[in-house]
PDB file of N, CA and C in Angstrom:
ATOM      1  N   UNK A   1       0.832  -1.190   0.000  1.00  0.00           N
ATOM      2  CA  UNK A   1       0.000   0.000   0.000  1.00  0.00           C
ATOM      3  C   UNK A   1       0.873   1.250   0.000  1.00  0.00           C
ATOM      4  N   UNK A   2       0.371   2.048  -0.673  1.00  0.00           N
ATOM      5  CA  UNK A   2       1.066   3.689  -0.709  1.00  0.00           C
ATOM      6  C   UNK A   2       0.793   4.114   0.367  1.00  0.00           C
ATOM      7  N   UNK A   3       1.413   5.292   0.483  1.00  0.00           N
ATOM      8  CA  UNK A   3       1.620   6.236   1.908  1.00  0.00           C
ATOM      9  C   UNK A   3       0.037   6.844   1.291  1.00  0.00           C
ATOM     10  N   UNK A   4      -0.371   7.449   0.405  1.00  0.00           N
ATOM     11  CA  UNK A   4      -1.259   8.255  -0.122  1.00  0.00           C
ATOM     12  C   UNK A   4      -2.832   7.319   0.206  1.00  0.00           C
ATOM     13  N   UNK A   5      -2.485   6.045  -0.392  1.00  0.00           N
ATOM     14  CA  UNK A   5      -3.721   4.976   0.219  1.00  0.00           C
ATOM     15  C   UNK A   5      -4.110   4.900   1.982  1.00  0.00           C
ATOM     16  N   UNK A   6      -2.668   4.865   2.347  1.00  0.00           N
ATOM     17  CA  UNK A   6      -3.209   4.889   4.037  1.00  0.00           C
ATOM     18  C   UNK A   6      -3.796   6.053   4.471  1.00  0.00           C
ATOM     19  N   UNK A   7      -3.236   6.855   3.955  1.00  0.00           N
ATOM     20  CA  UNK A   7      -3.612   8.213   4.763  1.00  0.00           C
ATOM     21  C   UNK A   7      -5.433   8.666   4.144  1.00  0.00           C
ATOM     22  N   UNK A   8      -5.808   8.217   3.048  1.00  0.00           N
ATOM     23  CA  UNK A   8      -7.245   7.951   2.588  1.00  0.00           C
ATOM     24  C   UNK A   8      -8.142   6.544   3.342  1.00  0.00           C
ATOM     25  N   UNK A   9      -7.222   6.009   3.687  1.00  0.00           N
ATOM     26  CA  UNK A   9      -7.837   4.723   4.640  1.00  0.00           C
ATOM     27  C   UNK A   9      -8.245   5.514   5.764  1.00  0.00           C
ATOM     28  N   UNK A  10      -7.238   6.227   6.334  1.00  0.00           N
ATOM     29  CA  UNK A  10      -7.301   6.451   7.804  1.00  0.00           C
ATOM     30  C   UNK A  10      -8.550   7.395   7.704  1.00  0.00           C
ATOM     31  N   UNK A  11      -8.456   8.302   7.060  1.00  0.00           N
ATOM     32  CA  UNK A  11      -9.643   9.846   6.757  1.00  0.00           C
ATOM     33  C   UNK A  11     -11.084   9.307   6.522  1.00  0.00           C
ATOM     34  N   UNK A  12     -10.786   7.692   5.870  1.00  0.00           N
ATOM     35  CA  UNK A  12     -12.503   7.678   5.788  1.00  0.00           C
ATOM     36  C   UNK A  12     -12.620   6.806   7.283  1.00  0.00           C
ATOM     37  N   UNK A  13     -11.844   5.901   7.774  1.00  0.00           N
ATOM     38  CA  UNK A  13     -11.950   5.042   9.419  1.00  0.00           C
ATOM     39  C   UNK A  13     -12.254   6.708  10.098  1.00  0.00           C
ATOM     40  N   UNK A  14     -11.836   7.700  10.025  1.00  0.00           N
ATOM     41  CA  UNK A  14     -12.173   8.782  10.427  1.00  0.00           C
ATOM     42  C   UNK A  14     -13.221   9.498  11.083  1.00  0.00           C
ATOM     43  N   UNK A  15     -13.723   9.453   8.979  1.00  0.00           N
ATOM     44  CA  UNK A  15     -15.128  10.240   8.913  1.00  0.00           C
ATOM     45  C   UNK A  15     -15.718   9.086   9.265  1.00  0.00           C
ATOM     46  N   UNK A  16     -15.765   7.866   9.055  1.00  0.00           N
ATOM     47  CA  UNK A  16     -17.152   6.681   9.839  1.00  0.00           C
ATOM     48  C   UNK A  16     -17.091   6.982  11.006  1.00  0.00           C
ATOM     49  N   UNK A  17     -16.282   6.902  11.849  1.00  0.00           N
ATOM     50  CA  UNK A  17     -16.160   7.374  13.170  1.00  0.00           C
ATOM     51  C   UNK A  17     -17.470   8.352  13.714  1.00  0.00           C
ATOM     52  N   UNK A  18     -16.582   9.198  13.048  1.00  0.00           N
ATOM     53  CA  UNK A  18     -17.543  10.597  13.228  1.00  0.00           C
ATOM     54  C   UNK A  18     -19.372  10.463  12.903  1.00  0.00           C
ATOM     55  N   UNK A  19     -18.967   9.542  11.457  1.00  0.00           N
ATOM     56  CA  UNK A  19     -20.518   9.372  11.521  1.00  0.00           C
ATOM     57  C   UNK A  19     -21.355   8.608  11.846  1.00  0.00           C
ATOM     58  N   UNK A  20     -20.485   7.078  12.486  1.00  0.00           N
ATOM     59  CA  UNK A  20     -21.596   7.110  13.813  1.00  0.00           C
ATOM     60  C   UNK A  20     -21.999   7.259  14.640  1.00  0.00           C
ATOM     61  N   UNK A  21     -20.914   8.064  15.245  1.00  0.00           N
ATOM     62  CA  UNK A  21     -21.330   8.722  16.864  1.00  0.00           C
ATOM     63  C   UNK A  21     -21.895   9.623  16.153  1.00  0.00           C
ATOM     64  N   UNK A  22     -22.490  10.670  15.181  1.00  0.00           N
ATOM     65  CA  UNK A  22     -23.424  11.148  15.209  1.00  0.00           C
ATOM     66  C   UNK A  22     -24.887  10.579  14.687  1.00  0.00           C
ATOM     67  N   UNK A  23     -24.634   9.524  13.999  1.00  0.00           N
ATOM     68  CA  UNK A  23     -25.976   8.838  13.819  1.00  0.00           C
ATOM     69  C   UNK A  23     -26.581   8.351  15.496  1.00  0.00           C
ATOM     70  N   UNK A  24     -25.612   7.922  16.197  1.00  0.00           N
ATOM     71  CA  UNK A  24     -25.479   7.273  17.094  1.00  0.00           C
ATOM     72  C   UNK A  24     -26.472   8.830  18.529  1.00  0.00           C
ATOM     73  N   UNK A  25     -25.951   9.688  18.433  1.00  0.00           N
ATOM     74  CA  UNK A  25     -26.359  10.614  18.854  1.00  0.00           C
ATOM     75  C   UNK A  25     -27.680  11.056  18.385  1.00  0.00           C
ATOM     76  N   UNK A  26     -27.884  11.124  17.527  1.00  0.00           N
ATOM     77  CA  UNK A  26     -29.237  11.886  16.829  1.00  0.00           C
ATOM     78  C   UNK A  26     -30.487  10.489  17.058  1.00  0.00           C
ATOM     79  N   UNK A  27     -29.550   9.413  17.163  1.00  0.00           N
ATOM     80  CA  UNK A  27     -30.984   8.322  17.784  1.00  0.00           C
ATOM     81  C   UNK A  27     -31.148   8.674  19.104  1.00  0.00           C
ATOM     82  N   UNK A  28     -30.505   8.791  19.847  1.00  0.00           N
ATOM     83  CA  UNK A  28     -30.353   9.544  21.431  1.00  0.00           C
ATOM     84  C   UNK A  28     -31.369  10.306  21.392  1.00  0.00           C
ATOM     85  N   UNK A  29     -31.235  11.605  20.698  1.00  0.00           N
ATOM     86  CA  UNK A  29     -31.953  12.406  20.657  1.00  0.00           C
ATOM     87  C   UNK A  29     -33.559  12.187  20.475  1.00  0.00           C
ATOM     88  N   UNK A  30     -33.714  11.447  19.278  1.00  0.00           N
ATOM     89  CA  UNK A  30     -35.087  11.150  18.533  1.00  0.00           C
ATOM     90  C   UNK A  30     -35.761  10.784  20.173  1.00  0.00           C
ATOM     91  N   UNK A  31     -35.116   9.551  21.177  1.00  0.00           N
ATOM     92  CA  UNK A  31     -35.244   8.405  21.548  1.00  0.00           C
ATOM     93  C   UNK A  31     -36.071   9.435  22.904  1.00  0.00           C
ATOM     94  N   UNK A  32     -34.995  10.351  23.323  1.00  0.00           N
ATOM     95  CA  UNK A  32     -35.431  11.000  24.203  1.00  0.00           C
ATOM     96  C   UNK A  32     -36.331  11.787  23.860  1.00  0.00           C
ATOM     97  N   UNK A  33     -36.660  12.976  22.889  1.00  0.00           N
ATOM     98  CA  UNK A  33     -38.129  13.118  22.494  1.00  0.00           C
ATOM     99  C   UNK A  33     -39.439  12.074  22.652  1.00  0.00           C
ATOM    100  N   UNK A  34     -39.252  11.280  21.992  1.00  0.00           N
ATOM    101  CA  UNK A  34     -39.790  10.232  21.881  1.00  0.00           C
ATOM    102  C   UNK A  34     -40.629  10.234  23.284  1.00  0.00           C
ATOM    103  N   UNK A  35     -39.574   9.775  24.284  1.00  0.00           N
ATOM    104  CA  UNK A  35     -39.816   8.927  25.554  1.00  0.00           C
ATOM    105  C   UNK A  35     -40.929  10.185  26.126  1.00  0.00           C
ATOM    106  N   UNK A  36     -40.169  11.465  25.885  1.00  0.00           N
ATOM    107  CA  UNK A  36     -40.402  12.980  26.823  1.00  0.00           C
ATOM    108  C   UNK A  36     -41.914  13.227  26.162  1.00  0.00           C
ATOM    109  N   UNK A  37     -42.420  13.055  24.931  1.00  0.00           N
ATOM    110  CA  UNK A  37     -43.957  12.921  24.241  1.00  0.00           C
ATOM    111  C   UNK A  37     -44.371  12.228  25.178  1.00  0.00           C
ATOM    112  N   UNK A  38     -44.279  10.952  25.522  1.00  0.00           N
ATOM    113  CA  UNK A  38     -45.089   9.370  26.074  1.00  0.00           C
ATOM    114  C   UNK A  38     -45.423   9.528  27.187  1.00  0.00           C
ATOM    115  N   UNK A  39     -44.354  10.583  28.114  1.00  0.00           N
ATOM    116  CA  UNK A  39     -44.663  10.680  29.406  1.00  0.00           C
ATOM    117  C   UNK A  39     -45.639  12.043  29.539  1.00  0.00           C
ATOM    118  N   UNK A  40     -45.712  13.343  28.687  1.00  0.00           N
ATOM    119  CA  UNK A  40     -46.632  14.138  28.520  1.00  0.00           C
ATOM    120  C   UNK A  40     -48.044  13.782  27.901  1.00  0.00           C
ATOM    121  N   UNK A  41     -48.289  12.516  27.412  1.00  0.00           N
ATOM    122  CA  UNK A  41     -49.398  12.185  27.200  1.00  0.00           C
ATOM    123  C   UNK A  41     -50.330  11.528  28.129  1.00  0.00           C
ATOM    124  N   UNK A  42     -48.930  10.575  28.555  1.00  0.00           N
ATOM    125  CA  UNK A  42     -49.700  10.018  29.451  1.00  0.00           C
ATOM    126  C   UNK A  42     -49.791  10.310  30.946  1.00  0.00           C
ATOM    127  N   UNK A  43     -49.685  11.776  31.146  1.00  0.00           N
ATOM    128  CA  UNK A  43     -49.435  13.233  32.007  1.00  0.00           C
ATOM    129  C   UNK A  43     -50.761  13.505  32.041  1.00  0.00           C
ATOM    130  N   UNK A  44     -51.239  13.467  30.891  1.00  0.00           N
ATOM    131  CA  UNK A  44     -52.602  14.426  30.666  1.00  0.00           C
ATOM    132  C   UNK A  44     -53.461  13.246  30.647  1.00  0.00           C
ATOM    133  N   UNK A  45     -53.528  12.349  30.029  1.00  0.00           N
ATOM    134  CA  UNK A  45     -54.434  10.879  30.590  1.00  0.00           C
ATOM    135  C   UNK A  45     -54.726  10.954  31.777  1.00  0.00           C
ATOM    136  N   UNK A  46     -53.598  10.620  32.851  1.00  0.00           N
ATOM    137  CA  UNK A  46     -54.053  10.315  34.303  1.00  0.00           C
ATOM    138  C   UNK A  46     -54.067  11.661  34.834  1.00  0.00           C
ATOM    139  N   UNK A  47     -54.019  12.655  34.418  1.00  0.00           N
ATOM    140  CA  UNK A  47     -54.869  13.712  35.098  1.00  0.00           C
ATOM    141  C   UNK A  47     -56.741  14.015  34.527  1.00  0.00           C
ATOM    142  N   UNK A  48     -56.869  13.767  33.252  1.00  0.00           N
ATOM    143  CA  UNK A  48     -58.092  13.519  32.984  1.00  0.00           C
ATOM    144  C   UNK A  48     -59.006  12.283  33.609  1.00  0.00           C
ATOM    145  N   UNK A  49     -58.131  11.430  33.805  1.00  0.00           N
ATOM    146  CA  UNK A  49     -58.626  10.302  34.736  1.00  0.00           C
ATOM    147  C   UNK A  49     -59.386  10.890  36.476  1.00  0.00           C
ATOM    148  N   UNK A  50     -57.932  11.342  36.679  1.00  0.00           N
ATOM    149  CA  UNK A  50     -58.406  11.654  38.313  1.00  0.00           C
ATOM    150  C   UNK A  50     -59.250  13.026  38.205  1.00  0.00           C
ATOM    151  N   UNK A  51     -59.263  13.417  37.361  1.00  0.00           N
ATOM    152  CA  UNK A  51     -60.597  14.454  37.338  1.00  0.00           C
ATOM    153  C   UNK A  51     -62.046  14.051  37.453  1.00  0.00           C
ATOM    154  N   UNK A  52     -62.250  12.650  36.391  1.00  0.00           N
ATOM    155  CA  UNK A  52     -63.328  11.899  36.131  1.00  0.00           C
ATOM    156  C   UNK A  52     -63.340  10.925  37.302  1.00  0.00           C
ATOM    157  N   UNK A  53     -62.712  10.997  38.158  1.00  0.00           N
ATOM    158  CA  UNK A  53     -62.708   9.773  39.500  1.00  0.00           C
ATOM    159  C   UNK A  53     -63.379  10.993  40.554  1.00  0.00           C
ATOM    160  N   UNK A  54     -62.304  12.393  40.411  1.00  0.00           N
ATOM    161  CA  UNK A  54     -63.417  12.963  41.659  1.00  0.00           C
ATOM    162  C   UNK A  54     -65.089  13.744  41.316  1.00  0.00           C
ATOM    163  N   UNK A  55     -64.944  13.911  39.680  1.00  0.00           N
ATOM    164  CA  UNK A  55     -66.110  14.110  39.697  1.00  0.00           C
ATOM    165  C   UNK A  55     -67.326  12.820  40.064  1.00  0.00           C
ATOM    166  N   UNK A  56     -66.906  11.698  40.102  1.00  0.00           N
ATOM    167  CA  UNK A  56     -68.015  10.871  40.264  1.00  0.00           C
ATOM    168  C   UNK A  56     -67.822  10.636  41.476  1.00  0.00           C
ATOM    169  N   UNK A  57     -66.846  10.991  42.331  1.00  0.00           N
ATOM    170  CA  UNK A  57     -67.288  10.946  43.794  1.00  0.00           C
ATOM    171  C   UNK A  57     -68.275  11.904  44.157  1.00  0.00           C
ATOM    172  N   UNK A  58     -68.400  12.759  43.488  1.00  0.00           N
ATOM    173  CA  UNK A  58     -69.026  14.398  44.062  1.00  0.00           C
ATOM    174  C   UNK A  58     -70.579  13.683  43.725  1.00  0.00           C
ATOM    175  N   UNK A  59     -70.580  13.372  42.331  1.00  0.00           N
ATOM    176  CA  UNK A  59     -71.830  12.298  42.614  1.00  0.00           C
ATOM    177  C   UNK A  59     -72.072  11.417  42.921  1.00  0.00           C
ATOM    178  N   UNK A  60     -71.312  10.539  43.809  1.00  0.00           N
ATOM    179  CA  UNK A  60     -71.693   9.834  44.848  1.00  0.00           C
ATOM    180  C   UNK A  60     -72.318  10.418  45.809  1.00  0.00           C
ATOM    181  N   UNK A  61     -71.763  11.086  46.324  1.00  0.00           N
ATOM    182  CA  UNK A  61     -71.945  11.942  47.496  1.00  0.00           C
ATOM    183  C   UNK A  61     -73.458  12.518  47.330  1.00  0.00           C
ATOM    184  N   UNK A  62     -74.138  13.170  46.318  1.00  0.00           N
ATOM    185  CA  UNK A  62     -75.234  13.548  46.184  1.00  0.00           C
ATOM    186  C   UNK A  62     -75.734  13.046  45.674  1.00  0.00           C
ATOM    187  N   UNK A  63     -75.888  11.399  45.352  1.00  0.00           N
ATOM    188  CA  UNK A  63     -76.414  10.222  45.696  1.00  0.00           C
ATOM    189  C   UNK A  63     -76.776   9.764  46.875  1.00  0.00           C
ATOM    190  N   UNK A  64     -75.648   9.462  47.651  1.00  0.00           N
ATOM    191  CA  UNK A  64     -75.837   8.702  48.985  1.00  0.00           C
ATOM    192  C   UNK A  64     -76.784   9.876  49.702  1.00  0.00           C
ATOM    193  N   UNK A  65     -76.765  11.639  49.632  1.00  0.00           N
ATOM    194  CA  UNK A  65     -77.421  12.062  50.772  1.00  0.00           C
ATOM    195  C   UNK A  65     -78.521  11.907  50.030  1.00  0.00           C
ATOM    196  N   UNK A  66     -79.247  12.046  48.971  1.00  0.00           N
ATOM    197  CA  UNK A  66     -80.226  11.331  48.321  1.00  0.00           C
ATOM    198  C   UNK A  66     -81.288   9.944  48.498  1.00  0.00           C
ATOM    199  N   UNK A  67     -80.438   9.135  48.578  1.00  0.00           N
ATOM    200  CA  UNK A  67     -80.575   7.808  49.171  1.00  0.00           C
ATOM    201  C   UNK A  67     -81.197   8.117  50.551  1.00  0.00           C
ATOM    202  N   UNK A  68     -80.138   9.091  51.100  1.00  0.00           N
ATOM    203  CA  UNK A  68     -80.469   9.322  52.812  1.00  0.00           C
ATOM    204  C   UNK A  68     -81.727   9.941  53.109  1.00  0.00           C
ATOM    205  N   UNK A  69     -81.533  11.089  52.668  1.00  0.00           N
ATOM    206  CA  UNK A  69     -83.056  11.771  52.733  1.00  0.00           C
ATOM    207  C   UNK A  69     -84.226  11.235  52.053  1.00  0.00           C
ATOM    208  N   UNK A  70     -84.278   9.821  51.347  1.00  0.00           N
ATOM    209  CA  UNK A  70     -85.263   9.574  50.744  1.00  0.00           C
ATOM    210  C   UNK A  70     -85.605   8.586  51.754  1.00  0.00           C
ATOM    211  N   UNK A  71     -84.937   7.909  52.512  1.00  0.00           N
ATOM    212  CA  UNK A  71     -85.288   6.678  53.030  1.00  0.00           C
ATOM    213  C   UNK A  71     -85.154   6.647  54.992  1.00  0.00           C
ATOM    214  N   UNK A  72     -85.064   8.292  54.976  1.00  0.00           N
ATOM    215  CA  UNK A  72     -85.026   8.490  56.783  1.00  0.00           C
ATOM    216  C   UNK A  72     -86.334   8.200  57.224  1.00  0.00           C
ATOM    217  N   UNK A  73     -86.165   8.460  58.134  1.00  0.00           N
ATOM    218  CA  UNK A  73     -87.772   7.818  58.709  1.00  0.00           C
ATOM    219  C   UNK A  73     -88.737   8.831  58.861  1.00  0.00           C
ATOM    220  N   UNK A  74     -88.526  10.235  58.394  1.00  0.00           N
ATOM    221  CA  UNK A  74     -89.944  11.348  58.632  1.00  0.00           C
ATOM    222  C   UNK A  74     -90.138  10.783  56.942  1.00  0.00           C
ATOM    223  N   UNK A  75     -88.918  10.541  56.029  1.00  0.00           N
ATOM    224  CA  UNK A  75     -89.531  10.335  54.557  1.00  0.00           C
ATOM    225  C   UNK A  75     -90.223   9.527  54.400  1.00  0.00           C
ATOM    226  N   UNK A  76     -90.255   8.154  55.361  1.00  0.00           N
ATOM    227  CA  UNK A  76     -90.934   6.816  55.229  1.00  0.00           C
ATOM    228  C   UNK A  76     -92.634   6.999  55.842  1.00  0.00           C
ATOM    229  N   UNK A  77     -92.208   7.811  57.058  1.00  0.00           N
ATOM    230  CA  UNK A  77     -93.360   8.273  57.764  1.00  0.00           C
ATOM    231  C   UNK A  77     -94.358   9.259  57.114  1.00  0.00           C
ATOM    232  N   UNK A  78     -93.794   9.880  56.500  1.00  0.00           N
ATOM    233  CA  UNK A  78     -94.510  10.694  54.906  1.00  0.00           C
ATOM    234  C   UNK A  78     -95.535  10.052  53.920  1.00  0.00           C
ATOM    235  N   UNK A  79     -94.710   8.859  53.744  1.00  0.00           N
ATOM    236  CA  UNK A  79     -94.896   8.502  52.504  1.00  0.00           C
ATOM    237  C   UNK A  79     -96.388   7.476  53.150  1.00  0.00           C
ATOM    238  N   UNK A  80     -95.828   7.128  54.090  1.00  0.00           N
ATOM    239  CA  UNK A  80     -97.071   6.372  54.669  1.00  0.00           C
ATOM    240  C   UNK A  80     -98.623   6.635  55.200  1.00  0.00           C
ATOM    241  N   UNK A  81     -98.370   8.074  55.245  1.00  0.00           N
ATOM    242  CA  UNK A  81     -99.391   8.715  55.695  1.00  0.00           C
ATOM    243  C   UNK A  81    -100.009   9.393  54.412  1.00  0.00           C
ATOM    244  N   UNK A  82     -98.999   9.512  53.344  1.00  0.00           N
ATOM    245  CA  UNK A  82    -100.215   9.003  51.830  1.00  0.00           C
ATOM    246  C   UNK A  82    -100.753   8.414  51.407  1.00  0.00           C
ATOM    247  N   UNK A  83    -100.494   6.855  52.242  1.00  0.00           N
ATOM    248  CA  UNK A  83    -100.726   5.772  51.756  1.00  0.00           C
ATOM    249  C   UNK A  83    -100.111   5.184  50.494  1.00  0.00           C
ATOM    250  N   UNK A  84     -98.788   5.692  50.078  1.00  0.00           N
ATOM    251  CA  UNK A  84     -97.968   5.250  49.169  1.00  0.00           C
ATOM    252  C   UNK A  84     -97.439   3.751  50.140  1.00  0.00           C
ATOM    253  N   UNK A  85     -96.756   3.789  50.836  1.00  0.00           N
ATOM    254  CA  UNK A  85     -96.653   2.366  51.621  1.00  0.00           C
ATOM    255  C   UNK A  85     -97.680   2.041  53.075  1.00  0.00           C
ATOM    256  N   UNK A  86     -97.966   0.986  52.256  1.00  0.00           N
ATOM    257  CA  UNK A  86     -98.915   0.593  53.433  1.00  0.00           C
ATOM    258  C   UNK A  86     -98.255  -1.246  54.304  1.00  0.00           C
ATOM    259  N   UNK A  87     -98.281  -0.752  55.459  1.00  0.00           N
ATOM    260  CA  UNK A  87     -98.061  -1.126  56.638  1.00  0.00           C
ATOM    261  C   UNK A  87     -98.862  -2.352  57.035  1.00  0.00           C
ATOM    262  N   UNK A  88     -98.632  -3.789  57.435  1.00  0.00           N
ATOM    263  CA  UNK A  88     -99.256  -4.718  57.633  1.00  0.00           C
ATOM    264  C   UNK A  88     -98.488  -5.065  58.873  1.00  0.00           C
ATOM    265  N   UNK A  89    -100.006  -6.231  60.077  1.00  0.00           N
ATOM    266  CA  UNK A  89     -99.082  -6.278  61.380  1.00  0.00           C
ATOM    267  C   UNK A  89     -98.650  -7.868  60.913  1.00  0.00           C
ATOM    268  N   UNK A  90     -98.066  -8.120  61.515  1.00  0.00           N
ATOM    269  CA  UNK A  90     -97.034  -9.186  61.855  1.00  0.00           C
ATOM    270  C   UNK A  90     -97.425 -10.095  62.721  1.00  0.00           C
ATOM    271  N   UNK A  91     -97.790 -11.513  62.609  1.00  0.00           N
ATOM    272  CA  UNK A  91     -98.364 -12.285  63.506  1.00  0.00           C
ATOM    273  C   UNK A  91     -97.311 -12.851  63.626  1.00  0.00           C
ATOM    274  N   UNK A  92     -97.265 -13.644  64.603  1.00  0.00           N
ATOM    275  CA  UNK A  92     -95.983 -14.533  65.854  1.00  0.00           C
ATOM    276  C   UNK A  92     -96.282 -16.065  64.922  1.00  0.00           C
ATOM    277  N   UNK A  93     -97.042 -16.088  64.042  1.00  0.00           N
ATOM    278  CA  UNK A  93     -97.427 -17.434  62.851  1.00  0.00           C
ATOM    279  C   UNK A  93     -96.100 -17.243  61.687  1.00  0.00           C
ATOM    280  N   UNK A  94     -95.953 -15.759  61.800  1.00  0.00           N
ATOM    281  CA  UNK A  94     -95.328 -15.766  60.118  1.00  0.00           C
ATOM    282  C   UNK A  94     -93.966 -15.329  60.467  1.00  0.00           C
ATOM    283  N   UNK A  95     -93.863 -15.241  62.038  1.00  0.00           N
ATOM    284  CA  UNK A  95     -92.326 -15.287  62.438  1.00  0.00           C
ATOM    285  C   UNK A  95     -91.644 -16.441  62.990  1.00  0.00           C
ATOM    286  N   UNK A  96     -90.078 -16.320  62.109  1.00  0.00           N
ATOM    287  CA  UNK A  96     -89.357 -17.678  61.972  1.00  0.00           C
ATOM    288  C   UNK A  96     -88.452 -17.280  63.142  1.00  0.00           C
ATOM    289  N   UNK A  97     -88.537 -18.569  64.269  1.00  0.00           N
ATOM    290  CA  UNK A  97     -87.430 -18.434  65.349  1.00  0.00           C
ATOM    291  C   UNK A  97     -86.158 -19.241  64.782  1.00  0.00           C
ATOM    292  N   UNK A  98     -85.180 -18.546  65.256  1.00  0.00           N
ATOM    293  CA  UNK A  98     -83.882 -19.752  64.745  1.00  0.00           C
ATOM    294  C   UNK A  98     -83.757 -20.209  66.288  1.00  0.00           C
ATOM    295  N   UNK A  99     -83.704 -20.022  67.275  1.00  0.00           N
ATOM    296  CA  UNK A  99     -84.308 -21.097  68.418  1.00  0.00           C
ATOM    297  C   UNK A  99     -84.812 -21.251  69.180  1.00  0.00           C
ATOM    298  N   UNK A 100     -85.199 -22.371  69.574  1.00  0.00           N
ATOM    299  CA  UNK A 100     -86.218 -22.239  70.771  1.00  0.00           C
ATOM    300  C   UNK A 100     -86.469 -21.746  71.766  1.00  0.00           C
ATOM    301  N   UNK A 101     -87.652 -21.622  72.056  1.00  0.00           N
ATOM    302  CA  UNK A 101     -88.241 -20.750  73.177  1.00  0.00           C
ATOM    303  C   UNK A 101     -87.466 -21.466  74.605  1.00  0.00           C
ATOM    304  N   UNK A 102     -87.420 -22.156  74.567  1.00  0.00           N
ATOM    305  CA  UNK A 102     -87.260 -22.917  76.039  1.00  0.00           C
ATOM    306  C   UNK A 102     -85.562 -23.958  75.937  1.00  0.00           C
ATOM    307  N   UNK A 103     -84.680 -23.688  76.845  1.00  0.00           N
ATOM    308  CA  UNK A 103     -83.454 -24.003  76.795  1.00  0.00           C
ATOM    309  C   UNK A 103     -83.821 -25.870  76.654  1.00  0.00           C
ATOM    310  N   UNK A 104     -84.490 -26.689  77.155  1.00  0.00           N
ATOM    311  CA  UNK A 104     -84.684 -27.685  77.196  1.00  0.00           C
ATOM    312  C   UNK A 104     -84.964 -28.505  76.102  1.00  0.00           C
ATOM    313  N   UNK A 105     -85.358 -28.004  75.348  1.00  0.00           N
ATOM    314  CA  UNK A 105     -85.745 -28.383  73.929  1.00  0.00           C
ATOM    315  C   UNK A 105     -84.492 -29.180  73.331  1.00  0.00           C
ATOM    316  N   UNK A 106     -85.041 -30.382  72.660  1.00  0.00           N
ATOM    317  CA  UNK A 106     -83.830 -31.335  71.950  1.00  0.00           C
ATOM    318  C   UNK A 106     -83.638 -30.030  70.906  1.00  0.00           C
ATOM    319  N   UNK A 107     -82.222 -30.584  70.189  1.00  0.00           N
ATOM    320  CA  UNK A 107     -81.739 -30.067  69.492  1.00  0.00           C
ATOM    321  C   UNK A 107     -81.847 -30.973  67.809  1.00  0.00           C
ATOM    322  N   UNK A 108     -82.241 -30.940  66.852  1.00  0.00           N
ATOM    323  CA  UNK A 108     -81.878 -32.325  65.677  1.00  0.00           C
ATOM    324  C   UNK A 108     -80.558 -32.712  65.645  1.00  0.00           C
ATOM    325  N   UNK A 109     -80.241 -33.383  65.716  1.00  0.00           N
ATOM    326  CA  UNK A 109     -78.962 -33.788  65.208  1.00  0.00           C
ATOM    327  C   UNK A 109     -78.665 -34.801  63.972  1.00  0.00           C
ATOM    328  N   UNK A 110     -77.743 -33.939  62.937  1.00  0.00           N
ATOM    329  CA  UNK A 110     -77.743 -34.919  62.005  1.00  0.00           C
ATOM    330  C   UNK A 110     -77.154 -36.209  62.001  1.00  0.00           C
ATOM    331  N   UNK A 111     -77.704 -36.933  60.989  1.00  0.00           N
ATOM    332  CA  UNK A 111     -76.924 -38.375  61.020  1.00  0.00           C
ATOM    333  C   UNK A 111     -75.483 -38.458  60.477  1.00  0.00           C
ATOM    334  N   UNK A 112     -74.883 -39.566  61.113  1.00  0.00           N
ATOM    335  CA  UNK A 112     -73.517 -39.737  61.022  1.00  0.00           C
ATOM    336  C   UNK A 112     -73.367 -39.775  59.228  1.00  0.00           C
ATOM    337  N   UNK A 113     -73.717 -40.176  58.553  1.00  0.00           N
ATOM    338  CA  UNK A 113     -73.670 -40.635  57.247  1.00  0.00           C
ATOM    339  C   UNK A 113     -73.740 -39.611  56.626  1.00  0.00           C
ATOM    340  N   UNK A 114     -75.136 -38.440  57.244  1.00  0.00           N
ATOM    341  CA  UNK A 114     -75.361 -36.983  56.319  1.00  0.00           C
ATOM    342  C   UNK A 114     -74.193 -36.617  56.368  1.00  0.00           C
ATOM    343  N   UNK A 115     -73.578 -36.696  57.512  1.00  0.00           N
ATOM    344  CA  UNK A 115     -72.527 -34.991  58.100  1.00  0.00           C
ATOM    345  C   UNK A 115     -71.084 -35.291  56.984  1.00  0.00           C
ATOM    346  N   UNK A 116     -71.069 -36.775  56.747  1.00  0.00           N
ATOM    347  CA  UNK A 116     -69.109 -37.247  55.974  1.00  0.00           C
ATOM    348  C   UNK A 116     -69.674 -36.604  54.768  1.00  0.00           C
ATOM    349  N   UNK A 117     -71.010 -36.774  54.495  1.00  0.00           N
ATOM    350  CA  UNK A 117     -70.992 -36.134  52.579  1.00  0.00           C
ATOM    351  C   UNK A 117     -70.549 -34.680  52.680  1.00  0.00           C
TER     352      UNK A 117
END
């Protein structure tokens, strides 16, 4: 090889050099835009989110006192004295004890055979 060939070898090992640390750089760049968009979008997502989370608490809230004031007891007592709900008594026939009146009372006990299934 000539002196004139190396020294054109070396200038372009050079300029590649050069041009991939700047290709190499300018993906950097793109990469970090890139990333710095993704996180401003999705910036404004979860703040539109938690906007739409406390507005539906606010209507919760004037729901539940809704709920409340519809179902207190001057509202029930209201409504009854329109005769919108009407009121029936309760006989000691149509009430279910879960136990007995009297401590003495057998208890059922299931069979050995029911209880293994």
């Amino acid at each position: 090889m000539s002196r004139t060939q190396q020294d054109q070898a070396q200038g372009a090992m050079f300029l590649v050099r050069w041009l991939a640390l700047v290709v190499f750089v300018g993906l950097l760049g793109v990469c970090y835009v890139h990333m710095k968009q993704k996180l401003t979008t999705d910036g404004n997502l979860c703040r539109e989110l938690e906007n739409s989370v406390r507005e539906l608490d606010e209507k919760l809230l004037g729901i539940n006192s809704d709920i409340r004031r519809l179902t207190g007891r001057p509202a029930l007592e209201r409504r009854r004295q329109e005769g919108f709900i009407r009121m029936m008594e309760v006989t000691d026939a149509r009430i279910v004890r879960l136990r007995p009146q009297t401590e003495s009372a057998a208890l059922p006990v299931a069979d050995s055979g029911e209880a293994a299934r």
